[in-house]
N, C-alpha and C. Protein backbone atom coordinates (compact mmCIF):
# COMPACT_ATOMS: atom_id res chain seq x y z
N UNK A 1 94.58 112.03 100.49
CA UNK A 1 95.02 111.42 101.74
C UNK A 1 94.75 112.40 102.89
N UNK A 2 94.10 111.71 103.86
CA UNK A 2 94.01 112.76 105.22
C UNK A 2 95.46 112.95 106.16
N UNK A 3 95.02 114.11 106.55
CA UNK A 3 96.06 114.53 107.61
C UNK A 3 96.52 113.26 108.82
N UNK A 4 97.95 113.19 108.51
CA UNK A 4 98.60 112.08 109.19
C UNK A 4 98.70 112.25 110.84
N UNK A 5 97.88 111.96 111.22
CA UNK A 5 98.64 112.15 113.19
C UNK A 5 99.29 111.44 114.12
N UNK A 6 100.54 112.15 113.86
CA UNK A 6 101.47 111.58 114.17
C UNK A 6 101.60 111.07 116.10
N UNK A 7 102.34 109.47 116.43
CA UNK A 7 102.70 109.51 117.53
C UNK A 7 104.41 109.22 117.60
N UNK A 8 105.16 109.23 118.96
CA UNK A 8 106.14 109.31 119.38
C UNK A 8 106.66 107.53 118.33
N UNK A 9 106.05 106.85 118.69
CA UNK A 9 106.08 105.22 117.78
C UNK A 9 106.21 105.77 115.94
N UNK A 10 105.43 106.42 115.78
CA UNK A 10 105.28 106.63 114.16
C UNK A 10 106.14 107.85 113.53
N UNK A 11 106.74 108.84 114.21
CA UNK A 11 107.32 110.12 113.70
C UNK A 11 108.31 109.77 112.70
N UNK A 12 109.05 108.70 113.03
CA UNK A 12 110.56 108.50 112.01
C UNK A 12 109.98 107.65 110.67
N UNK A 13 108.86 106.92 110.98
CA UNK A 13 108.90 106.40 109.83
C UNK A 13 107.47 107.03 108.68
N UNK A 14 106.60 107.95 109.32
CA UNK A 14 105.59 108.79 108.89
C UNK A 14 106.47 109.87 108.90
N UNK A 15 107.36 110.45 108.70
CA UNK A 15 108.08 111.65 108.70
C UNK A 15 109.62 111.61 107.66
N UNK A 16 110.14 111.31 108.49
CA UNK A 16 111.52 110.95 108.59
C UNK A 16 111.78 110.09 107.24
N UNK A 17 111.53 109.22 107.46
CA UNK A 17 111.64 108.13 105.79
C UNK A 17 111.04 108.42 104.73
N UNK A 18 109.41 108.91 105.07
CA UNK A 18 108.62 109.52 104.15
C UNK A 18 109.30 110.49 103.32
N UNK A 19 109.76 111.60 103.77
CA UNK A 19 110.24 112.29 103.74
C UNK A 19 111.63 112.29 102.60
N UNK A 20 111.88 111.38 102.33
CA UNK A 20 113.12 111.19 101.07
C UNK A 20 112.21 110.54 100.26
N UNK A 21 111.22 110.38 99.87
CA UNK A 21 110.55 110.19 98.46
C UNK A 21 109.52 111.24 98.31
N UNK A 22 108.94 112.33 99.34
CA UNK A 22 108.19 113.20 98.93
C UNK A 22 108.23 114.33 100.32
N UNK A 23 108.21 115.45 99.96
CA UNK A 23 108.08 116.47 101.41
C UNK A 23 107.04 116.43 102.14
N UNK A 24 106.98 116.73 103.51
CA UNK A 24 106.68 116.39 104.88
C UNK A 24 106.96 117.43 104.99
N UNK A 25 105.40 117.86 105.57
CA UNK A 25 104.74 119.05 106.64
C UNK A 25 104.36 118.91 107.62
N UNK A 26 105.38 119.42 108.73
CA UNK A 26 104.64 118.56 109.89
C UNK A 26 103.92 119.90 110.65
N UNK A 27 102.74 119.99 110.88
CA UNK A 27 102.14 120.85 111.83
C UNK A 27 102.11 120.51 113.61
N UNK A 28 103.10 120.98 114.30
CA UNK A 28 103.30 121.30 116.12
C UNK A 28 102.13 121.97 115.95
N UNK A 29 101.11 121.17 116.99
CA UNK A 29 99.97 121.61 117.79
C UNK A 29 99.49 121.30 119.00
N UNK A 30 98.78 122.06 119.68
CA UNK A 30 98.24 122.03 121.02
C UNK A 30 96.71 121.85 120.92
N UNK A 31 96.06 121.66 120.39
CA UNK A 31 94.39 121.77 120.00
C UNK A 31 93.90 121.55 121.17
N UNK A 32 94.15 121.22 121.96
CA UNK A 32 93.22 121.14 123.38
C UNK A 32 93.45 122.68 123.82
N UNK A 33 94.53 123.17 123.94
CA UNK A 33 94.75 124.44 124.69
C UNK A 33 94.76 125.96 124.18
N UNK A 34 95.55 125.44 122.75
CA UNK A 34 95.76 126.71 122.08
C UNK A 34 94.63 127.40 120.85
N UNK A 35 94.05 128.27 120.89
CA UNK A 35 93.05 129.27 120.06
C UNK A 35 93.72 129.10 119.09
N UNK A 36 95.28 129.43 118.57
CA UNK A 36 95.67 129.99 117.12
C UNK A 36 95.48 128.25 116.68
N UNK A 37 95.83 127.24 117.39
CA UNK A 37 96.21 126.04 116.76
C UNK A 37 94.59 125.55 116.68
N UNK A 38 93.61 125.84 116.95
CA UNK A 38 92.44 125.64 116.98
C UNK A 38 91.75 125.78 115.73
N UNK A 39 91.96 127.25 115.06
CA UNK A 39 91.96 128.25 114.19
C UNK A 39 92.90 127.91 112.68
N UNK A 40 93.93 127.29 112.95
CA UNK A 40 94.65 127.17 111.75
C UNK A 40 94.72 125.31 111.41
N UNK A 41 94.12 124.31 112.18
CA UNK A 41 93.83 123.41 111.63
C UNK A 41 92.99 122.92 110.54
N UNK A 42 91.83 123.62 110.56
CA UNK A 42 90.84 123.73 109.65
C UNK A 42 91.65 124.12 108.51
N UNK A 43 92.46 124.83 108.33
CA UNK A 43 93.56 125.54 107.16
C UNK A 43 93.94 124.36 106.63
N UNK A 44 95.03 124.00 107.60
CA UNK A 44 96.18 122.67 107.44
C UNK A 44 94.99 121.66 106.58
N UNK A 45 94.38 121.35 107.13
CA UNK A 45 92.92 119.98 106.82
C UNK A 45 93.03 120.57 105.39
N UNK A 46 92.52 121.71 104.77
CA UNK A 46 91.66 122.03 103.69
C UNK A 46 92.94 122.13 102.68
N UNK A 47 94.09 122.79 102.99
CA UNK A 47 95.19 122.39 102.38
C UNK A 47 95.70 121.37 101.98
N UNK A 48 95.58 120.52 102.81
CA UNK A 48 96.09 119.00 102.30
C UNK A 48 95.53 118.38 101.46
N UNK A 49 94.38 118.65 101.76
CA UNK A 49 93.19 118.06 100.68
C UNK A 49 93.45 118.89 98.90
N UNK A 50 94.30 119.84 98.97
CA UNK A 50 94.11 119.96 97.59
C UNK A 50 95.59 120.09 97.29
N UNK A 51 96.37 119.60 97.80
CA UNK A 51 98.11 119.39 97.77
C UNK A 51 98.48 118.45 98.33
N UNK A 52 97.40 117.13 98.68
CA UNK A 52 98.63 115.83 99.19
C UNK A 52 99.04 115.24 97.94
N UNK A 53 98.63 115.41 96.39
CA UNK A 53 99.64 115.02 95.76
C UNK A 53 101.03 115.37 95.61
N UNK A 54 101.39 116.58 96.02
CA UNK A 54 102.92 116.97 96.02
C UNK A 54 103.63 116.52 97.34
N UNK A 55 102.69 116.39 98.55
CA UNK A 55 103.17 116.80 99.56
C UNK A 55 102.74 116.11 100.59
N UNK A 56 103.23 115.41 102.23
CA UNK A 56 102.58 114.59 102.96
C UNK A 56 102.26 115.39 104.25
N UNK A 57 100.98 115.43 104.33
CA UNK A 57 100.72 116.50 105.64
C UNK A 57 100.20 115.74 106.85
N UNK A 58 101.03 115.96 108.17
CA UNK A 58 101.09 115.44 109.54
C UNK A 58 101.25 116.50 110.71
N UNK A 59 100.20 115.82 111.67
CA UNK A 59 100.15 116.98 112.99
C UNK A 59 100.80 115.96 113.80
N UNK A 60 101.40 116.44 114.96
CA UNK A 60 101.82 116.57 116.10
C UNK A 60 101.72 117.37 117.12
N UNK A 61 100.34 116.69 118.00
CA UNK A 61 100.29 117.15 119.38
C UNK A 61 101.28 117.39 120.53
N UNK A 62 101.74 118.12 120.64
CA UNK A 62 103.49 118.82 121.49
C UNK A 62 102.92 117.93 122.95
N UNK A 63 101.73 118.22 123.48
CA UNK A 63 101.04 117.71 125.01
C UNK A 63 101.44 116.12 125.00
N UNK A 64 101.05 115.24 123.78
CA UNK A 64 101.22 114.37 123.98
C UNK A 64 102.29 113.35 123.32
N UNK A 65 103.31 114.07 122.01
CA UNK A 65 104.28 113.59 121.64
C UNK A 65 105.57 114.34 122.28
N UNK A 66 105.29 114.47 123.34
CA UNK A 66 106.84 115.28 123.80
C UNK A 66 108.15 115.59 123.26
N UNK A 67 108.25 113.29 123.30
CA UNK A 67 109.78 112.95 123.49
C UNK A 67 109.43 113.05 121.56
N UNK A 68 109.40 113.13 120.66
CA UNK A 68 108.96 113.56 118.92
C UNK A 68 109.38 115.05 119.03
N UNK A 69 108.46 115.85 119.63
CA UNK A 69 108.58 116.80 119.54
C UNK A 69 110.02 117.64 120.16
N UNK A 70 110.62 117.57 121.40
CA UNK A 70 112.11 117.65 121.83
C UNK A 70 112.93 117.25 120.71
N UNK A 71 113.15 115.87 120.70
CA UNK A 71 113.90 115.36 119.56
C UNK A 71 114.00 115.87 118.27
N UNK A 72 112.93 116.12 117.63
CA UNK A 72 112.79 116.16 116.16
C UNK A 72 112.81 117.43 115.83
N UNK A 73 111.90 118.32 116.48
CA UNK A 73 111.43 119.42 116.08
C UNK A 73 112.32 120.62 116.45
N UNK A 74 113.40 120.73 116.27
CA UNK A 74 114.10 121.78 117.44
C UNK A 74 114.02 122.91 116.52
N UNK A 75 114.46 123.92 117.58
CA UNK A 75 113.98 125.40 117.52
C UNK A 75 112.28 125.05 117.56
N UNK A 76 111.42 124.40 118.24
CA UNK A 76 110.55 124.64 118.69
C UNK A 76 110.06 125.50 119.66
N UNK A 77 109.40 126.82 119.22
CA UNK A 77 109.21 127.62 120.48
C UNK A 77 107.61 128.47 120.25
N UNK A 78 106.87 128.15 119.69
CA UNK A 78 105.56 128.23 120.06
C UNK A 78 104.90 127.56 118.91
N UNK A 79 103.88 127.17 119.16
CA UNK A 79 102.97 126.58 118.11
C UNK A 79 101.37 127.42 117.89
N UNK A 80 101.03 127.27 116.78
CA UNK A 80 100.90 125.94 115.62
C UNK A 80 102.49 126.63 114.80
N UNK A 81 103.31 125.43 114.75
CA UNK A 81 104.42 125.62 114.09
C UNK A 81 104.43 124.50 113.31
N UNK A 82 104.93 125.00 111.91
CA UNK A 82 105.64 124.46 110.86
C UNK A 82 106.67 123.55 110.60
N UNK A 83 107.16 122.84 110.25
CA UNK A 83 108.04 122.68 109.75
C UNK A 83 108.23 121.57 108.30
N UNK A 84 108.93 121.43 107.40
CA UNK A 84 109.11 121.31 105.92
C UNK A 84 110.18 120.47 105.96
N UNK A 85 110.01 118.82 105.81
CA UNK A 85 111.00 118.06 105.87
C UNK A 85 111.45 117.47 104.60
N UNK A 86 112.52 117.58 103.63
CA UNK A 86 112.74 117.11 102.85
C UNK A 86 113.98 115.96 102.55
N UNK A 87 114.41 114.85 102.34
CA UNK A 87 115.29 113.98 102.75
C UNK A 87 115.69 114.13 103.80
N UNK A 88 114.52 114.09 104.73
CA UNK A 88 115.31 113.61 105.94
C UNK A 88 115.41 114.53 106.92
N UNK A 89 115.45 115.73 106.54
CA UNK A 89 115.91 116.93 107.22
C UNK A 89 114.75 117.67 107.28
N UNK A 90 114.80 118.92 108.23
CA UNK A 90 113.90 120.16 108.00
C UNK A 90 114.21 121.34 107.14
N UNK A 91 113.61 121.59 106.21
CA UNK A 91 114.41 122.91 105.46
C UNK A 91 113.97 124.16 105.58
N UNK A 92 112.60 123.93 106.13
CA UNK A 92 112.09 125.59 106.50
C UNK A 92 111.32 125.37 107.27
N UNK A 93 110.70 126.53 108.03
CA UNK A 93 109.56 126.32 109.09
C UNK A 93 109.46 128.02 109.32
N UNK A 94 107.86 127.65 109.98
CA UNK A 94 107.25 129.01 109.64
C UNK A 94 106.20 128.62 111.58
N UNK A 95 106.30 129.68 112.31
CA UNK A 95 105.48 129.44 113.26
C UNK A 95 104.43 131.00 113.34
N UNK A 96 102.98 130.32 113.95
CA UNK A 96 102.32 130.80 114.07
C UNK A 96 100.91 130.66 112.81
N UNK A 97 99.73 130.64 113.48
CA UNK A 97 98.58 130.41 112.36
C UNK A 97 98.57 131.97 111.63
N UNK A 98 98.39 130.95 110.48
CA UNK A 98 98.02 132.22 109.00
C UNK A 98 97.07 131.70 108.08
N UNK A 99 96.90 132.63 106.83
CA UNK A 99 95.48 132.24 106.39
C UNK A 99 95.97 131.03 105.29
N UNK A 100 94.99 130.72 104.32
CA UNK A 100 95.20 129.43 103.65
C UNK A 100 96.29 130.02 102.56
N UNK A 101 95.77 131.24 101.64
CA UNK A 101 96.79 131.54 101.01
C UNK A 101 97.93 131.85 101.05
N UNK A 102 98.53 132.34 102.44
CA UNK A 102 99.91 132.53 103.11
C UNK A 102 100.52 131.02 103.31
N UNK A 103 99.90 130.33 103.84
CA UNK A 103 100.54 129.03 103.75
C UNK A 103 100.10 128.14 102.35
N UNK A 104 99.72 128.12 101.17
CA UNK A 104 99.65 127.83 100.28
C UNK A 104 101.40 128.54 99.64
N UNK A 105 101.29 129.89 99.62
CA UNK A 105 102.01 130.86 99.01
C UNK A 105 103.57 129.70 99.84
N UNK A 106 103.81 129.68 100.91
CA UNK A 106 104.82 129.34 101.92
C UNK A 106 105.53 128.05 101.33
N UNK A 107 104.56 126.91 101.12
CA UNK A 107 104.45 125.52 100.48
C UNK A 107 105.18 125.36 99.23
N UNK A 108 104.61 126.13 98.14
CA UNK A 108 104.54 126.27 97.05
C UNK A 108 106.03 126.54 97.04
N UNK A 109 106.35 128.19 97.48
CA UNK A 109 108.18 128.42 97.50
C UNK A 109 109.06 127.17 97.59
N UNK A 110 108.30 127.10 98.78
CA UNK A 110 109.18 125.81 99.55
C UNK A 110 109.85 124.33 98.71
N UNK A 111 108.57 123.79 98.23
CA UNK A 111 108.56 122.63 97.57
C UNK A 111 109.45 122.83 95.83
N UNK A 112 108.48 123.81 95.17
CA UNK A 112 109.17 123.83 94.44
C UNK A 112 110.15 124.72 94.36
């Protein structure tokens, strides 16, 4: 399954609901503006592709999901940021781009 992109209409029920039958990764990004979030999508992409069976992976553009991003995402304070939703909730989050195996390594803890 490809990377889910998320809008302000779709977050609760691509996230949020999803999210109590399997964990939700949501990647906060800026890709128009930001270098690191530029840099660590290609990651996120190549990751998903060999872990969306455990796991449901979704971006969120901060520029253009605001009122998602305020709401949902708190303690949001720079991106490309993380966060790890499991029933419902967030249980961990990790900000800033890293390489594939750091966020493989991150996932892995996480989930299982």
């Amino acid at each position: 399954m490809a990377v889910i992109h998320l809008s302000d209409e779709t977050f609760a029920k691509e996230v949020i609901e999803k999210s109590k039958e399997k964990p939700v990764v949501v990647c906060a990004s800026a890709r128009e503006w930001c270098q690191p979030c530029k840099f660590f999508f290609p990651v996120f992409t190549s990751v998903s592709n060999k872990m969306d069976s455990k796991i449901v992976f979704a971006e969120l553009d901060i520029d253009t999901c605001l009122d998602s991003a305020t709401r949902h995402l708190a303690g949001l304070r720079g991106v490309p940021a993380l966060f790890l939703w499991k029933n419902s909730k967030i249980v961990s989050t990790k900000v800033g781009s890293q390489s594939e195996g750091d966020f493989v390594k991150w996932l892995e803890k996480e989930v299982n």
